[in-house]
C-alpha atoms as a PDB file:
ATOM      1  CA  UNK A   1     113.746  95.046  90.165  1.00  0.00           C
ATOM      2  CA  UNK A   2     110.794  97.319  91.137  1.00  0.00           C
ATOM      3  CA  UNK A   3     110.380  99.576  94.375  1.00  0.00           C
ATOM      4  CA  UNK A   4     106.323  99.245  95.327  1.00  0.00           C
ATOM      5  CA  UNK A   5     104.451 100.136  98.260  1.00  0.00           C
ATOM      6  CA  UNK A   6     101.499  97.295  98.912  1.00  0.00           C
ATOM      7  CA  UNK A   7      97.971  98.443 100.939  1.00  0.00           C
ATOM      8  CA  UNK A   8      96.543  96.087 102.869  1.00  0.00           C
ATOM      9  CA  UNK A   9      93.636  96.505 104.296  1.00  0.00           C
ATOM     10  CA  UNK A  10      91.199  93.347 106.995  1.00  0.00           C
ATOM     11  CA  UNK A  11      87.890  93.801 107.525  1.00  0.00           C
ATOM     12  CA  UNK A  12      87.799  91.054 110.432  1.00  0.00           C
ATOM     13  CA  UNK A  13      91.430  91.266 111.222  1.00  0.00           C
ATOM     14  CA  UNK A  14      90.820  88.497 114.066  1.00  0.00           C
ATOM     15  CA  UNK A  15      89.727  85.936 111.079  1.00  0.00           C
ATOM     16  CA  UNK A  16      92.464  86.744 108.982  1.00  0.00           C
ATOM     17  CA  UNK A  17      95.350  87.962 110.309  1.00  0.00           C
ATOM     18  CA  UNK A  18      97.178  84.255 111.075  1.00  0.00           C
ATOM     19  CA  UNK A  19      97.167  83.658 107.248  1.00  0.00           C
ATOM     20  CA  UNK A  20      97.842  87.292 106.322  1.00  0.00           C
ATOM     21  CA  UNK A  21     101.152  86.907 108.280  1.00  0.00           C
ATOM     22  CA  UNK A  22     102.210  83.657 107.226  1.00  0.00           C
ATOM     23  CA  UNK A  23     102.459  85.106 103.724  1.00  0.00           C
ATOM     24  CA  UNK A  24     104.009  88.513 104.729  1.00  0.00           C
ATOM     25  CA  UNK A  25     106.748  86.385 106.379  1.00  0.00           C
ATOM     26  CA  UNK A  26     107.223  83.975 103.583  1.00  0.00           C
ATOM     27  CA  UNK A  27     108.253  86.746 101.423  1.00  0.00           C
ATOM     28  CA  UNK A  28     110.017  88.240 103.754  1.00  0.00           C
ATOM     29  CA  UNK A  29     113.151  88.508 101.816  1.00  0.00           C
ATOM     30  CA  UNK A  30     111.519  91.210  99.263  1.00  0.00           C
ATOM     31  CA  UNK A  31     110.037  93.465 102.300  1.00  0.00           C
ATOM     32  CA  UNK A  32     111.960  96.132 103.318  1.00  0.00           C
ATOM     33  CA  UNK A  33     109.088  97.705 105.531  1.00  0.00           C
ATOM     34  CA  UNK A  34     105.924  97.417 107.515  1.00  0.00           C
ATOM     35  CA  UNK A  35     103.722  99.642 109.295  1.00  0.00           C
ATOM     36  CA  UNK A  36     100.434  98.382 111.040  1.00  0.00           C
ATOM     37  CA  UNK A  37      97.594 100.343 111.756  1.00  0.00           C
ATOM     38  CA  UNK A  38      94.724  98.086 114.052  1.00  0.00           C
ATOM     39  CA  UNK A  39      91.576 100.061 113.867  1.00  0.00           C
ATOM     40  CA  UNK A  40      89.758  98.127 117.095  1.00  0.00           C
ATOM     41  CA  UNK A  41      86.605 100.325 117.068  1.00  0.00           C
ATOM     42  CA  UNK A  42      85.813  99.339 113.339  1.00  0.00           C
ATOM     43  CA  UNK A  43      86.922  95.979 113.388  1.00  0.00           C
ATOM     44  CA  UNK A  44      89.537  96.856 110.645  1.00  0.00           C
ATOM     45  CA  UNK A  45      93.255  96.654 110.426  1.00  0.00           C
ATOM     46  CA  UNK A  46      95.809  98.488 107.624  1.00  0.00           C
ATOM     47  CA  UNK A  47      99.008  97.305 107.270  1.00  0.00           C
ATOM     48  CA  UNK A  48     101.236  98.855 104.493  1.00  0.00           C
ATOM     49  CA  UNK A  49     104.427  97.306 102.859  1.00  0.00           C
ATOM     50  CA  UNK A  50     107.258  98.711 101.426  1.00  0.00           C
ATOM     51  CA  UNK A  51     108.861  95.969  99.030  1.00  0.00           C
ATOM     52  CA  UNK A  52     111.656  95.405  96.781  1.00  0.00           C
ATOM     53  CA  UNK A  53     111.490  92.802  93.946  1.00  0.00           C
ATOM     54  CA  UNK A  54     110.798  91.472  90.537  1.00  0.00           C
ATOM     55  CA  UNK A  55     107.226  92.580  89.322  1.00  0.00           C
ATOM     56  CA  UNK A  56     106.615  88.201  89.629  1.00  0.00           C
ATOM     57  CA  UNK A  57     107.731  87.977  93.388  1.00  0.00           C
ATOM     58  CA  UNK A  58     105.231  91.518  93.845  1.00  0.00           C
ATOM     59  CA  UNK A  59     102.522  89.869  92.249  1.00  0.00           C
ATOM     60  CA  UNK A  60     102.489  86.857  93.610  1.00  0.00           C
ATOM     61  CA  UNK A  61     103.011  88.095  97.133  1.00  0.00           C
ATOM     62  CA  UNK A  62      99.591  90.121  96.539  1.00  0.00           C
ATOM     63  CA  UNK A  63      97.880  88.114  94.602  1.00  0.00           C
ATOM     64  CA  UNK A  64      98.281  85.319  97.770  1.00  0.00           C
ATOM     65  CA  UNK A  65      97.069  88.119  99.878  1.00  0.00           C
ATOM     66  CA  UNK A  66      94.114  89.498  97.904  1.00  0.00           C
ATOM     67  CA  UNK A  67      92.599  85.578  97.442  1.00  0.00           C
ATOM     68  CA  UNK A  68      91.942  86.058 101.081  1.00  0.00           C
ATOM     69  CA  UNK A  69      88.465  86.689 101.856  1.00  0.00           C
ATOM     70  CA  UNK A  70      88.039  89.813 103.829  1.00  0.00           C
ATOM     71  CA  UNK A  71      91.386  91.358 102.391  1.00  0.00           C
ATOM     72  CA  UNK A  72      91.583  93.828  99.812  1.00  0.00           C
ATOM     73  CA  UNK A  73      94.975  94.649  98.255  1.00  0.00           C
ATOM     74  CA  UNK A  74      96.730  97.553  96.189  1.00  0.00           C
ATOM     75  CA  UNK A  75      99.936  98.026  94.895  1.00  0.00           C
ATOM     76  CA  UNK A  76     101.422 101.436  93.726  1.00  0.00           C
ATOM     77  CA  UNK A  77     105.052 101.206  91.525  1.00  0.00           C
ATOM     78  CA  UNK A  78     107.664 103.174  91.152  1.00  0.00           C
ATOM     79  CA  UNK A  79     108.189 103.959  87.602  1.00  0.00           C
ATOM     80  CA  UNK A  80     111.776 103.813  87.957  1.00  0.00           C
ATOM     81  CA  UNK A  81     113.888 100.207  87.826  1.00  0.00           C
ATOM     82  CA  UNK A  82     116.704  99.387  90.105  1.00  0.00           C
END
C-alpha cells in the first residue's frame, strides 16, 4: 500500500463539482483526508486528498477524476510502502 497526496484543481467548479464528488465518495474507503479551497473570485476550486491504497485503487481514483473536462489532477507518492 502507498501513502499519496492527490491535487485537484476545477476551473468551473459549478459544472463539475456534482461528478467530482460522486467519485471522491466512491472511493471513499482509501481517503483518509480532504481539504477544500473554493476560489469564488476566479471561478476555481482546489481540493487536496490525502489517500491510502494500492497504486491501482490511486490510479484509478485519478484517472476517473482527470477524464473530467475542466479538472486537472496530480498525484505526489511517498516513496516508502506500508
Amino acid at each position: 500500500m502507498r501513502i499519496a497526496v492527490v491535487s485537484i484543481v476545477l476551473d468551473e467548479p459549478r459544472d463539475v463539482q456534482e461528478q467530482v464528488n460522486k467519485i471522491i465518495a466512491d472511493n471513499k474507503d482509501i481517503i483518509r483526508g480532504r481539504m477544500g479551497l473554493p476560489l469564488n473570485e476566479e471561478d476555481v476550486s482546489i481540493i487536496s486528498l490525502a489517500v491510502i491504497g494500492e497504486n491501482d485503487q490511486i490510479n484509478a481514483l485519478t484517472g476517473k477524476l482527470g477524464a473530467i473536462d475542466q479538472v486537472n489532477v496530480k498525484t505526489s507518492f511517498s516513496k516508502k510502502e506500508i
